[in-house]
Protein backbone atom coordinates (compact mmCIF):
# COMPACT_ATOMS: atom_id res chain seq x y z
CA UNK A 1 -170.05 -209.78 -56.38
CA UNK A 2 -167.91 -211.46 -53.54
CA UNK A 3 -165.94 -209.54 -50.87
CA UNK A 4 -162.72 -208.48 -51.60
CA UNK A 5 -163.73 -208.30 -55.70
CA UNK A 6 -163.29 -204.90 -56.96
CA UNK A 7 -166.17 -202.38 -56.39
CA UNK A 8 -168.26 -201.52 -59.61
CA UNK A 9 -166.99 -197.80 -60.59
CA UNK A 10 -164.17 -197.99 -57.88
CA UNK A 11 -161.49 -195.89 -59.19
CA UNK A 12 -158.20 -196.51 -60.97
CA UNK A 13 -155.58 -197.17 -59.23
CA UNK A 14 -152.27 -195.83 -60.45
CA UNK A 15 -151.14 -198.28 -63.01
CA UNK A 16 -155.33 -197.92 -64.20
CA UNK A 17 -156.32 -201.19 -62.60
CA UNK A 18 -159.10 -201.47 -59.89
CA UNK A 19 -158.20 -201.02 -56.30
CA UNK A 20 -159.64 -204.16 -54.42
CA UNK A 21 -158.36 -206.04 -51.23
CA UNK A 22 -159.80 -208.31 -48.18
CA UNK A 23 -163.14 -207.30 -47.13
CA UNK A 24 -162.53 -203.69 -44.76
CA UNK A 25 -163.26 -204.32 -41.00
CA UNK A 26 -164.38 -201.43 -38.18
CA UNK A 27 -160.48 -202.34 -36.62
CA UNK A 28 -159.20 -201.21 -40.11
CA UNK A 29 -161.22 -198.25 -40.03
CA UNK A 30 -160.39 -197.05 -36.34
CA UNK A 31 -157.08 -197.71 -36.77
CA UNK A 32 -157.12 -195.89 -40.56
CA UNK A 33 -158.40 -192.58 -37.88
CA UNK A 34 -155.81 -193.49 -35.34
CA UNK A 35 -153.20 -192.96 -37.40
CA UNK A 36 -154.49 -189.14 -38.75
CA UNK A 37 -155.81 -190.85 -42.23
CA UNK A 38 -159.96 -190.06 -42.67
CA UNK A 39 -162.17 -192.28 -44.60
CA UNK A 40 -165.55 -191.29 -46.79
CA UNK A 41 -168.63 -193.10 -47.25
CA UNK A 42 -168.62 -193.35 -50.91
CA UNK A 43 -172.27 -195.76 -50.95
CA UNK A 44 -174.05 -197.52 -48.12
CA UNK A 45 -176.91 -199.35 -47.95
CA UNK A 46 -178.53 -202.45 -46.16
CA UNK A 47 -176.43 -204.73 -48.00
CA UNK A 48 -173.03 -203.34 -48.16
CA UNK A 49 -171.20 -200.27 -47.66
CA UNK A 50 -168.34 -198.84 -49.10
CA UNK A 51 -165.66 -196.67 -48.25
CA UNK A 52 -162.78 -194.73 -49.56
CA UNK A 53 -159.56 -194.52 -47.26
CA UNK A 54 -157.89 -191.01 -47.90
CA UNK A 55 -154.66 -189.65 -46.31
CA UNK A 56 -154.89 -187.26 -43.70
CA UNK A 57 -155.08 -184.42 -46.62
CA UNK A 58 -157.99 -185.41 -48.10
CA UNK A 59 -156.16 -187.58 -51.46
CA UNK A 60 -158.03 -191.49 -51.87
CA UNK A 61 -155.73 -194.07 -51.59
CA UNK A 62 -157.64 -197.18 -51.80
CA UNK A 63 -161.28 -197.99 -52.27
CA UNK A 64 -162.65 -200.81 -50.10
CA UNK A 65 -165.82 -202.44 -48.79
CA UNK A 66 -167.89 -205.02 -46.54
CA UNK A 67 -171.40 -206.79 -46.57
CA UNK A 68 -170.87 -207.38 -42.77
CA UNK A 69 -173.95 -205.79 -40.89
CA UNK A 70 -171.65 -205.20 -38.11
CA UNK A 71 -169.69 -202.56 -40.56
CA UNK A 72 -172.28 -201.68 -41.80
CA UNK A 73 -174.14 -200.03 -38.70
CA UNK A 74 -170.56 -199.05 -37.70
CA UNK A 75 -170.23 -196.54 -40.66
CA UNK A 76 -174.02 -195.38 -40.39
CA UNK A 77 -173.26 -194.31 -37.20
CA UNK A 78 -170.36 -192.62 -37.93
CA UNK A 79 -172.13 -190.58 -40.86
CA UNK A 80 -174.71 -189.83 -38.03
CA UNK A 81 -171.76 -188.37 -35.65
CA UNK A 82 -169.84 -186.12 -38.47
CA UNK A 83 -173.27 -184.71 -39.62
């Protein structure tokens, strides 16, 4: 699997077709916060992690991901802060 194909068991999106896009970056993460949206660790590991970008109530809008080790240890850090 290459970045930006879709995510194995990533959700529909509304039209029942898998969300994908560009590989997710920590810039498109902060600024996904800085604007009042959250985002959930759906699966991380060594080799990739991947994330689900919600609104700022909770709903999942879009279900993305990276291999890049700097993302990586970005999120895992992150998990660490929100306990």
């Amino acid at each position: 699997m290459g970045e930006g194909e879709p995510v194995p068991g990533a959700k529909a999106g509304g039209r029942g077709q898998l969300m994908s896009r560009a590989p997710v970056t920590i810039e498109d993460l902060e600024r996904w916060q800085e604007h009042g949206a959250i985002w959930r660790t759906v699966e991380l590991t060594d080799e990739r992690a991947t994330i689900e970008l919600c609104t700022c109530y909770g709903e999942p809008v879009d279900l993305v991901g990276s291999d890049a080790p700097e993302l990586i240890e970005f999120v895992r850090s992150q998990a660490s802060r929100r306990g």
